[in-house]
C-alpha atoms as a PDB file:
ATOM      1  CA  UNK A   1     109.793  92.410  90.986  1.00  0.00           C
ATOM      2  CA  UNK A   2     110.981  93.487  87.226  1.00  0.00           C
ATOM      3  CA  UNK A   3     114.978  93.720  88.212  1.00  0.00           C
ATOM      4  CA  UNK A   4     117.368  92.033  85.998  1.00  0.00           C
ATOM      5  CA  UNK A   5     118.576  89.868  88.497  1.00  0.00           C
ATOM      6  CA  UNK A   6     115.243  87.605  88.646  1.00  0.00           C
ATOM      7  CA  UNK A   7     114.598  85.729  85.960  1.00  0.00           C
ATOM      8  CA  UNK A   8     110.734  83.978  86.924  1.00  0.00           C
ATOM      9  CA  UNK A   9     108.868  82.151  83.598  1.00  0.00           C
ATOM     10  CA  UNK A  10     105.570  83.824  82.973  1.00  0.00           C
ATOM     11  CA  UNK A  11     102.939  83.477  85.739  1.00  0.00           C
ATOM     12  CA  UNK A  12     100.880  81.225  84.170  1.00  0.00           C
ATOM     13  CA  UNK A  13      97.602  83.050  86.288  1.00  0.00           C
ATOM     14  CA  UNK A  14      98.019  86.225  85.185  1.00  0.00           C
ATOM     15  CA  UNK A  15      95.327  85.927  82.272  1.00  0.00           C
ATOM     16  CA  UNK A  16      92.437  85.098  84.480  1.00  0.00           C
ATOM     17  CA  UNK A  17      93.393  87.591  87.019  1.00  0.00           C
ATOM     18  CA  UNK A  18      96.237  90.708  86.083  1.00  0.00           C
ATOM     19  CA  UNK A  19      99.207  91.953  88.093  1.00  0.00           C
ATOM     20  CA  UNK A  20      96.481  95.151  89.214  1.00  0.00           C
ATOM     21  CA  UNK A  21      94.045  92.810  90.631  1.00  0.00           C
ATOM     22  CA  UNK A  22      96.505  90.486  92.393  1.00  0.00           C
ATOM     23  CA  UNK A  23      97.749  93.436  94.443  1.00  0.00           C
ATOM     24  CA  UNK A  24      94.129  94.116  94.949  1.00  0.00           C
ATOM     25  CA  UNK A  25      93.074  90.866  95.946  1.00  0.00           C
ATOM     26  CA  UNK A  26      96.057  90.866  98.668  1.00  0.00           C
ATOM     27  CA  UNK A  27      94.938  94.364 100.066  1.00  0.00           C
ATOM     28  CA  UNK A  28      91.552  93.013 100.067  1.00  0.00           C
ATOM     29  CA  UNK A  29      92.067  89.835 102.033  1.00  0.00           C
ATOM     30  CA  UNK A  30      94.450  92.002 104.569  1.00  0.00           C
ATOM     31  CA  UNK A  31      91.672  94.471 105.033  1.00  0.00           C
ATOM     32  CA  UNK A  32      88.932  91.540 105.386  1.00  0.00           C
ATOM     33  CA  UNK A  33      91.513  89.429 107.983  1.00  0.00           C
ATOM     34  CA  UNK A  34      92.131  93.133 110.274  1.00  0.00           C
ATOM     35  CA  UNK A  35      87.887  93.165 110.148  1.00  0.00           C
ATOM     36  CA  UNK A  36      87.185  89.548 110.857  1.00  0.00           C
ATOM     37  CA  UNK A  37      90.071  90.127 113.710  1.00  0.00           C
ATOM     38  CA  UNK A  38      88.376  92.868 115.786  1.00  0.00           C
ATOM     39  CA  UNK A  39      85.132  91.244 115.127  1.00  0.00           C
ATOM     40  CA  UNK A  40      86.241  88.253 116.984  1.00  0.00           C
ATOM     41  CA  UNK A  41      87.866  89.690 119.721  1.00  0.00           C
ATOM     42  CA  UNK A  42      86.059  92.658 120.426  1.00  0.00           C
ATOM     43  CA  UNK A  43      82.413  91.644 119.909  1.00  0.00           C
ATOM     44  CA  UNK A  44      79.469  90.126 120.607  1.00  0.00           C
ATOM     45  CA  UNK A  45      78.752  87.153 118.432  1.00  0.00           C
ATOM     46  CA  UNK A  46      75.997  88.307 116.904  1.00  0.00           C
ATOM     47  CA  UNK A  47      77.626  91.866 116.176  1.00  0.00           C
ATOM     48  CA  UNK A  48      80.440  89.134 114.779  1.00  0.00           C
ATOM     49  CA  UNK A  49      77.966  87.736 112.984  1.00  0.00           C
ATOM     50  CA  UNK A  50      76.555  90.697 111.270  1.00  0.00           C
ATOM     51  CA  UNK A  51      79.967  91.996 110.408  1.00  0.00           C
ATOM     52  CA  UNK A  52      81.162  88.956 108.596  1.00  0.00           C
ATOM     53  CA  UNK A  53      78.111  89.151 106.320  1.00  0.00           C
ATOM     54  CA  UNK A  54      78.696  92.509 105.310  1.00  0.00           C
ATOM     55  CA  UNK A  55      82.311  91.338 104.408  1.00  0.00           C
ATOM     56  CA  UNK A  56      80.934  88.114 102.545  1.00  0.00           C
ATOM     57  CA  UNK A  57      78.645  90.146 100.618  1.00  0.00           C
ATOM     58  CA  UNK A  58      82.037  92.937  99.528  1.00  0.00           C
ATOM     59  CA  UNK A  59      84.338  90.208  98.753  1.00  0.00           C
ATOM     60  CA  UNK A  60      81.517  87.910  96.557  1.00  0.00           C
ATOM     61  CA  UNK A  61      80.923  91.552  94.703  1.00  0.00           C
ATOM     62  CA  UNK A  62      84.743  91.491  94.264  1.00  0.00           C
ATOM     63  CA  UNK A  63      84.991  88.065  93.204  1.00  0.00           C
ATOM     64  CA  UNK A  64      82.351  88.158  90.608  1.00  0.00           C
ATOM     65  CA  UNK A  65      83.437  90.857  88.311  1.00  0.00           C
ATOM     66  CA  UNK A  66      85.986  88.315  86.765  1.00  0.00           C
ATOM     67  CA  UNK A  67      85.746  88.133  83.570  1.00  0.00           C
ATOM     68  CA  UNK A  68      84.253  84.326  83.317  1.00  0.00           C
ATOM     69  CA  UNK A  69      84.225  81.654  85.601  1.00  0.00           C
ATOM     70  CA  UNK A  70      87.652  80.906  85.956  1.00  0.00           C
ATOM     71  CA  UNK A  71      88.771  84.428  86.759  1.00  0.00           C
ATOM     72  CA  UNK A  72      86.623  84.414  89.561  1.00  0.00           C
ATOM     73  CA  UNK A  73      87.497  81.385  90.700  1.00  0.00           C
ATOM     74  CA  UNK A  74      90.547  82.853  90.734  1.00  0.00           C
ATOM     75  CA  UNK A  75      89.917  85.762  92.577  1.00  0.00           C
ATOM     76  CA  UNK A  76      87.919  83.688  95.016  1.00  0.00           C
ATOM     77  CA  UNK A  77      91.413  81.304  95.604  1.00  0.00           C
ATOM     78  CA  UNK A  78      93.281  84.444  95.781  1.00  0.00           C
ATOM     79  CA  UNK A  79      91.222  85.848  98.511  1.00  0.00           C
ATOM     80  CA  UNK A  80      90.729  82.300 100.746  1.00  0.00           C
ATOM     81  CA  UNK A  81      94.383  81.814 100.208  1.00  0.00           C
ATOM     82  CA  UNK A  82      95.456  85.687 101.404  1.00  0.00           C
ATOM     83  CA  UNK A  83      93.438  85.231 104.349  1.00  0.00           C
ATOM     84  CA  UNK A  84      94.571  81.991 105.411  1.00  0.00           C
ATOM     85  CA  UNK A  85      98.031  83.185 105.795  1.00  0.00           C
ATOM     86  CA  UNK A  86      97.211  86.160 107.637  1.00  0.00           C
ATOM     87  CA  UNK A  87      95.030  83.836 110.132  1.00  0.00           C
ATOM     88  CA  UNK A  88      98.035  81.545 110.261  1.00  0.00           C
ATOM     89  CA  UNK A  89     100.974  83.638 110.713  1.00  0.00           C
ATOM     90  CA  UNK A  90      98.912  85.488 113.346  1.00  0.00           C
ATOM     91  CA  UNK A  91      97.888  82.773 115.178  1.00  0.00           C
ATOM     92  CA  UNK A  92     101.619  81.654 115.452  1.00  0.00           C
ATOM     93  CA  UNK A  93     102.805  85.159 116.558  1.00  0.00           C
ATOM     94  CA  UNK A  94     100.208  84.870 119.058  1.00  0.00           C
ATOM     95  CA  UNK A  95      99.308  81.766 119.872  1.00  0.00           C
ATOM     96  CA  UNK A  96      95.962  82.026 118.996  1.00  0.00           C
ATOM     97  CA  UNK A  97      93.837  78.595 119.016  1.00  0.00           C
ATOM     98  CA  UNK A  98      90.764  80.322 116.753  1.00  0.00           C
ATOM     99  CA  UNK A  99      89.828  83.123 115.403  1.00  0.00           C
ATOM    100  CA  UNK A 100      85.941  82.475 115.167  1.00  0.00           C
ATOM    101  CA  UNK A 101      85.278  85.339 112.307  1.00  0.00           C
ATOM    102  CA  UNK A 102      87.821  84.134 109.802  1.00  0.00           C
ATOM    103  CA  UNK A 103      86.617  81.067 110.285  1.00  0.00           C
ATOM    104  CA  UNK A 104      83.156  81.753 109.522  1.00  0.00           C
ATOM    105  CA  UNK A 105      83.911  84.217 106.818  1.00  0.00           C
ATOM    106  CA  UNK A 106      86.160  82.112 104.896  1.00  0.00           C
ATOM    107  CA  UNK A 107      83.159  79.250 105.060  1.00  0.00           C
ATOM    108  CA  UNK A 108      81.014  81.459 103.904  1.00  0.00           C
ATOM    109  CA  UNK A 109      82.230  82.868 100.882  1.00  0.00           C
ATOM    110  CA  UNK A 110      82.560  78.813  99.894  1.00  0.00           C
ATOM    111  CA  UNK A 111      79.322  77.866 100.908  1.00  0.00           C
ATOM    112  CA  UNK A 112      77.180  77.670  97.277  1.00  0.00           C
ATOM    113  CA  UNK A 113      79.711  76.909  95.182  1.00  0.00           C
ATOM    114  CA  UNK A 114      78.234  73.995  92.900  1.00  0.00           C
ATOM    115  CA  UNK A 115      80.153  70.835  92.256  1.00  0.00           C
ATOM    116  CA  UNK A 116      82.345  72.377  88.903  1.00  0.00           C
ATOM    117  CA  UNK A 117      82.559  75.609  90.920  1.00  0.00           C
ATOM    118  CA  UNK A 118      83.723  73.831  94.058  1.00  0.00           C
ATOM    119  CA  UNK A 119      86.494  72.073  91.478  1.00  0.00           C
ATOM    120  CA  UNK A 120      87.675  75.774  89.766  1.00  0.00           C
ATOM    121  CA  UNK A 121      87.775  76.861  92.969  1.00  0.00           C
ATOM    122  CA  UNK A 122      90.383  74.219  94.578  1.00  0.00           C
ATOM    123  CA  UNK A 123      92.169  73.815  90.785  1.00  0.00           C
ATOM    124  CA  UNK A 124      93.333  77.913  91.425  1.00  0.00           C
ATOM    125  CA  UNK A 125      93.920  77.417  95.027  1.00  0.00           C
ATOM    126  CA  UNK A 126      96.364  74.374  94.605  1.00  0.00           C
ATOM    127  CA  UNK A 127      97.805  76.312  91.452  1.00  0.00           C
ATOM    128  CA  UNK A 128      98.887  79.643  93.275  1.00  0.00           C
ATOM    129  CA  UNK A 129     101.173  77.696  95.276  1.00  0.00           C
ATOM    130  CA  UNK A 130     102.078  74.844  92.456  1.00  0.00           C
ATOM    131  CA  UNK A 131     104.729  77.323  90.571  1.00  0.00           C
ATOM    132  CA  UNK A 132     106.850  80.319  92.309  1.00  0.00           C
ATOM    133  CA  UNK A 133     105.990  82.716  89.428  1.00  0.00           C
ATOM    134  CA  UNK A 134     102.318  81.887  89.960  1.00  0.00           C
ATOM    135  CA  UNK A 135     100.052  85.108  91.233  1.00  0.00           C
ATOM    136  CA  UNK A 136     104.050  86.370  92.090  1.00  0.00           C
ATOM    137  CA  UNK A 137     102.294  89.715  92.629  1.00  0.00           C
ATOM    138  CA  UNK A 138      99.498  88.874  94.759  1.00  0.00           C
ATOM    139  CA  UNK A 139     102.429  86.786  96.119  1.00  0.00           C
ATOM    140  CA  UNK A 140     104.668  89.851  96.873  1.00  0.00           C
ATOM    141  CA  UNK A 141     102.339  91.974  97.972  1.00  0.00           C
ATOM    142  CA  UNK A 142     100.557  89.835 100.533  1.00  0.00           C
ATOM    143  CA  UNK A 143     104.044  89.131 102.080  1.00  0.00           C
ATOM    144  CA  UNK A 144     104.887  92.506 102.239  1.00  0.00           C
ATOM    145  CA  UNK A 145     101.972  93.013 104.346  1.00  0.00           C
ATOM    146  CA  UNK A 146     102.496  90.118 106.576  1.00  0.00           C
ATOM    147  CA  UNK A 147     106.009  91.239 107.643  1.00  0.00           C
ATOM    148  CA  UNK A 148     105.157  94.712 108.160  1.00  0.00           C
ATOM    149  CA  UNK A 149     102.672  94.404 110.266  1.00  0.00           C
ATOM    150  CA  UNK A 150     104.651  92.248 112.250  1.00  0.00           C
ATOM    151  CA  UNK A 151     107.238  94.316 112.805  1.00  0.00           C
ATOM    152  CA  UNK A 152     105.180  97.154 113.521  1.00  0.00           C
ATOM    153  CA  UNK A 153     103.671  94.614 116.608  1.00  0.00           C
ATOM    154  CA  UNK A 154     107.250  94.484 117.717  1.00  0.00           C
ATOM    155  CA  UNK A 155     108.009  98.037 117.791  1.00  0.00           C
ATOM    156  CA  UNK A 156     104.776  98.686 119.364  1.00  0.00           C
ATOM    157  CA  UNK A 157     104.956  96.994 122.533  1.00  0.00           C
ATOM    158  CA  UNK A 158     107.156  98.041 125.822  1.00  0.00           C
ATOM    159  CA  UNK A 159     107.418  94.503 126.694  1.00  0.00           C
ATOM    160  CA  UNK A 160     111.184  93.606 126.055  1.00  0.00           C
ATOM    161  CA  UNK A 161     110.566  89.752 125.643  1.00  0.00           C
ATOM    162  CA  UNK A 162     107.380  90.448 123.401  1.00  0.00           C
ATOM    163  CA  UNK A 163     109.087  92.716 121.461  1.00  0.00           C
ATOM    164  CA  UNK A 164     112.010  90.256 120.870  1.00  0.00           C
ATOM    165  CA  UNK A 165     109.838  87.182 120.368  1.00  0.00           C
ATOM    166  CA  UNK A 166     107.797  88.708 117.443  1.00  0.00           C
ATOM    167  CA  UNK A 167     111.018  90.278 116.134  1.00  0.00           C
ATOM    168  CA  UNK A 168     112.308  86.427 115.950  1.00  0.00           C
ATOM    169  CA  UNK A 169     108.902  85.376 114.269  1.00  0.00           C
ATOM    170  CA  UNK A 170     109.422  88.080 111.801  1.00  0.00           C
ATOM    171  CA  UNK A 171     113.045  86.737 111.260  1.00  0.00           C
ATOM    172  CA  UNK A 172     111.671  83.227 110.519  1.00  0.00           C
ATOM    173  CA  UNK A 173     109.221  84.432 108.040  1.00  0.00           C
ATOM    174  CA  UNK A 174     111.675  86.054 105.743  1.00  0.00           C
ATOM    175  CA  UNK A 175     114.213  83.080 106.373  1.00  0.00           C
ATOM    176  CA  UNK A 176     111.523  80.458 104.922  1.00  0.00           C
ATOM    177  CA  UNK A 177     111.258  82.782 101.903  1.00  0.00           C
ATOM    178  CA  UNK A 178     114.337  81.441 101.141  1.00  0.00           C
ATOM    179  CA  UNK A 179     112.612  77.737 100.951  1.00  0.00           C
ATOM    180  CA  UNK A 180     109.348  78.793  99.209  1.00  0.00           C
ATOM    181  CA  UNK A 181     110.494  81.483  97.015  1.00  0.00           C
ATOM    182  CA  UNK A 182     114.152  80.500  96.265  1.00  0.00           C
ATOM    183  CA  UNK A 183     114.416  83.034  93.158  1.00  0.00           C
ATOM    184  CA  UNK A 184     112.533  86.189  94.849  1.00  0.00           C
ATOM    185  CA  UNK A 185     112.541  85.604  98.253  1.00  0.00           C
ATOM    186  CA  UNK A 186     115.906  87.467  98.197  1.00  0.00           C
ATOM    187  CA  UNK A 187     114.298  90.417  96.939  1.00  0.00           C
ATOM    188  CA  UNK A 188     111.539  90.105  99.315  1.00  0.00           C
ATOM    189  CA  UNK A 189     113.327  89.998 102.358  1.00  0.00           C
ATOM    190  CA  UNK A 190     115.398  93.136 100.813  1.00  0.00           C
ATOM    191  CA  UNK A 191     112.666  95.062 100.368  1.00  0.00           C
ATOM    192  CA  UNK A 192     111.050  94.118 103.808  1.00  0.00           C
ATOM    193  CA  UNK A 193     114.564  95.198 105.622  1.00  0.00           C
ATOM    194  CA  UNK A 194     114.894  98.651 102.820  1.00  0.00           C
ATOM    195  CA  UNK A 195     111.119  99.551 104.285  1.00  0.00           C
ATOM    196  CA  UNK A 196     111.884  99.369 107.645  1.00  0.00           C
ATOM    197  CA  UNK A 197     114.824 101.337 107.748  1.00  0.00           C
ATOM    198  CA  UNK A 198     112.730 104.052 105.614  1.00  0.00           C
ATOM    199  CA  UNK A 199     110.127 103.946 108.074  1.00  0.00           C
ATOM    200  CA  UNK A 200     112.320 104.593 110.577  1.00  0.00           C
ATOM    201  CA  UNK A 201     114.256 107.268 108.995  1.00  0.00           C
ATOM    202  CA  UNK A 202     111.139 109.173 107.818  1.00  0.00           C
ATOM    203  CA  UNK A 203     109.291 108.450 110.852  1.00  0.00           C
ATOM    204  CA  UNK A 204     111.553 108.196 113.888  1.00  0.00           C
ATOM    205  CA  UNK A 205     109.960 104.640 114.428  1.00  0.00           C
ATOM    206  CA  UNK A 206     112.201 102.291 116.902  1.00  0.00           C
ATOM    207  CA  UNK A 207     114.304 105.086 117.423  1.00  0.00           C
ATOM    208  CA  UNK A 208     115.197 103.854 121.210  1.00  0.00           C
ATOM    209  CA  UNK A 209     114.493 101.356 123.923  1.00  0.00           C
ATOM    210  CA  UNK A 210     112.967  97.675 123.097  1.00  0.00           C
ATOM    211  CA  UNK A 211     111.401  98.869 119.328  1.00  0.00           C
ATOM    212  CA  UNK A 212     115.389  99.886 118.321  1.00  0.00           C
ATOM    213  CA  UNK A 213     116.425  96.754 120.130  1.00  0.00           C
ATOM    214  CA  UNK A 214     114.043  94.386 118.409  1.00  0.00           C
ATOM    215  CA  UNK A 215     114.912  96.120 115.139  1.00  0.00           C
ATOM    216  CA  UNK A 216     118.894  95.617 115.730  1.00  0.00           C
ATOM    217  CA  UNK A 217     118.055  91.524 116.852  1.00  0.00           C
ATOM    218  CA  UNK A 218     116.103  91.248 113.690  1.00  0.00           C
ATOM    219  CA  UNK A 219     118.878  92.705 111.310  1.00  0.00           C
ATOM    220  CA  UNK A 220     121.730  90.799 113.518  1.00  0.00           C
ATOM    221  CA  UNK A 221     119.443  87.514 113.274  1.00  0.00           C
ATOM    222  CA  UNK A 222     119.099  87.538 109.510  1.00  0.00           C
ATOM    223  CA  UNK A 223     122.687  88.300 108.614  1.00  0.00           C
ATOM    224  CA  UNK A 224     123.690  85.878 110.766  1.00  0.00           C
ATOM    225  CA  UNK A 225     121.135  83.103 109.799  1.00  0.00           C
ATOM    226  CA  UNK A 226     121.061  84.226 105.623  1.00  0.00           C
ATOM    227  CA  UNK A 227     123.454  82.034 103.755  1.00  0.00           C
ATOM    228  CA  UNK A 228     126.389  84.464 102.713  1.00  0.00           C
ATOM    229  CA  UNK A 229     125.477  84.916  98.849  1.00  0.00           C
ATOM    230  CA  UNK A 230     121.708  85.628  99.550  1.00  0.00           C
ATOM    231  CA  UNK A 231     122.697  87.970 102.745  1.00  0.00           C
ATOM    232  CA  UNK A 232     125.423  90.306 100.447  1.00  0.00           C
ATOM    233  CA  UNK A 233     122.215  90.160  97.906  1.00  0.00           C
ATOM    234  CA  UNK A 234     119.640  91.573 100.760  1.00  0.00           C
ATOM    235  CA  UNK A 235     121.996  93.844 102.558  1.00  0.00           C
ATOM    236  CA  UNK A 236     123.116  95.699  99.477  1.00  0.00           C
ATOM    237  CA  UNK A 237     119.796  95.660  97.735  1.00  0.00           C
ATOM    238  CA  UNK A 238     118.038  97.032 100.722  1.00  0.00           C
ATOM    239  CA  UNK A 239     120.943  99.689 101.117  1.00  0.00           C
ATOM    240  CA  UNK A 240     120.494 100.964  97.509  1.00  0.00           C
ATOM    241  CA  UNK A 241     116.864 101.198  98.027  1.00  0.00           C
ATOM    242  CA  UNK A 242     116.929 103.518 101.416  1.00  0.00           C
ATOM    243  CA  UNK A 243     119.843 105.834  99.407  1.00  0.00           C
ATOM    244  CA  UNK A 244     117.431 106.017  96.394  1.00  0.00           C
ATOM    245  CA  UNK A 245     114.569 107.234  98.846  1.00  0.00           C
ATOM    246  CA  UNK A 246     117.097 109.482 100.757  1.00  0.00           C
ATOM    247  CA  UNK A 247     117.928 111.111  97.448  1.00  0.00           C
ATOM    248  CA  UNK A 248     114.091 111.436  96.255  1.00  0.00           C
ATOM    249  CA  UNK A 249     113.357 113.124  99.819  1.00  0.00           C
ATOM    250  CA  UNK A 250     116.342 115.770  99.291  1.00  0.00           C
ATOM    251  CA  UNK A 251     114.877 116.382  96.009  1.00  0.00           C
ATOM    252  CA  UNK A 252     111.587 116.688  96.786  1.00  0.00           C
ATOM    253  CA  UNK A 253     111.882 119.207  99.359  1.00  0.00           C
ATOM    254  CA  UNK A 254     114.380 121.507  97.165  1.00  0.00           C
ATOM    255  CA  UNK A 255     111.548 121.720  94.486  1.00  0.00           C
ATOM    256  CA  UNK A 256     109.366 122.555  97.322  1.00  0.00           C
END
C-alpha cells in the first residue's frame, strides 16, 4: 500500500502494534475463524468445545506478548475485530444464522478482562475503524483474505446459480470498499482482480464452465457498477500487476 498514488496520514496504531504484526494478527484471526468453522459444523459439541480452548489459549499467548497493556489490547481488538468480519461476511454468503464456535471463542478470549482492561480493549476496537489509515495493514490484509476465499467458493462449486450468487457477494464486497476505504479501496479491489487473474494464469483455475463464468460476471459486474475514474484506476492497476508477474515468471524460468 506504499504507491505514490495514496496519500493515507500516519496510522496512528502502528506504535502499539507494527505493520509485521498487523498482517499477523489478520492471518491469525483467518486461521482461528477456518478452525472455529469446522468445529461448528463438523463436530460434536464437546469436541467443539475442546477445540475452541485450545484456540483461546494460542491467541491469549499471541495477545500477550505486546509490549504493555495497550499493545495487547490492541492485538486483542485486532483479533475480535478480524474474526468478526470473517463470521459476518460468511454468514451473508451463506446465510448462516450462528456459528456456535466463533461465538464462544470470541467470548472467551473477553471473558477476564478487568474493568480498565475491558475499556483498552473497546478504546482499540472502536479506533481501528475510527480513521481509514488506522491498522491499514491488518486492514489490507484481512480483506485480501476475505475476497479470496470467496472467490475461490465460487469457482469451486458446479452449481451455476451458487457460483453466480457468491460471485455477486464478492462483487459487493469490493464495491463497499469504495464507501469504507475511499482512498485505498481502489487499490484493494485492484489487487483482488490482479490476483485472480494470476491465479488463474498460473494455475488454470476457472478455466471453463460456471468457475470461468462466475469469474467473467464478477469482472463485467464491477466495471459496470465502479464509477468510471475508480474503474480506469482498478483495471489498469490490476493489468500492470499480472504483466509484472508474467515478466518475473519468464525470468525466473530462463535463470532456471
Amino acid at each position: 500500500m506504499n504507491a505514490p498514488d495514496i496519500q493515507l496520514p500516519p496510522d496512528e496504531l502502528a506504535a502499539y502494534v507494527d505493520a509485521d504484526a498487523q498482517r499477523q494478527a489478520a492471518r491469525l484471526a483467518q486461521e482461528a475463524f477456518a478452525r472455529v468453522f469446522r468445529l461448528s459444523v463438523a463436530e460434536t459439541d464437546a469436541v467443539r468445545r475442546k477445540g475452541v480452548e485450545s484456540l483461546r489459549l494460542e491467541l491469549a499467548q499471541w495477545t500477550a506478548r505486546g509490549h504493555d497493556q495497550e499493545a495487547r489490547a490492541l492485538r486483542l481488538a485486532l483479533l475480535l475485530s478480524g474474526m468478526d468480519q470473517w463470521g459476518l461476511v460468511w454468514s451473508q454468503a451463506f446465510g448462516l444464522v450462528a456459528i456456535p464456535g466463533l461465538t464462544e471463542l470470541i467470548g472467551a478470549l473477553r471473558t477476564g478482562l478487568d474493568e480498565a482492561g475491558e475499556a483498552r480493549f473497546l478504546r482499540h476496537f472502536e479506533g481501528i475503524d475510527a480513521a481509514e489509515a488506522n491498522a491499514i495493514d491488518f486492514k489490507v490484509e484481512l480483506r485480501r483474505g476475505l475476497h479470496l476465499a470467496l472467490w475461490h467458493s465460487s469457482i469451486a462449486t458446479e452449481n451455476r446459480d451458487e457460483a453466480l450468487r457468491l460471485a455477486t457477494h464478492l462483487g459487493s464486497q469490493l464495491l463497499a470498499l469504495n464507501r469504507v476505504m475511499p482512498v485505498a479501496g481502489w487499490r484493494l479491489v485492484a489487487d483482488a482482480l490482479a490476483f485472480i487473474q494470476i491465479r488463474c494464469l498460473a494455475d488454470g483455475l476457472a478455466a471453463d464452465g460456471v468457475g470461468q463464468e462466475a469469474t467473467q460476471a464478477l469482472f463485467a459486474a464491477l466495471a459496470r457498477e465502479l464509477p468510471a475514474p475508480q474503474r480506469d484506476l482498478v483495471m489498469a492497476h490490476a493489468a500492470r500487476a499480472v504483466v509484472a508477474w508474467q515478466q518475473a515468471s519468464r525470468g525466473s524460468a530462463q535463470i532456471h
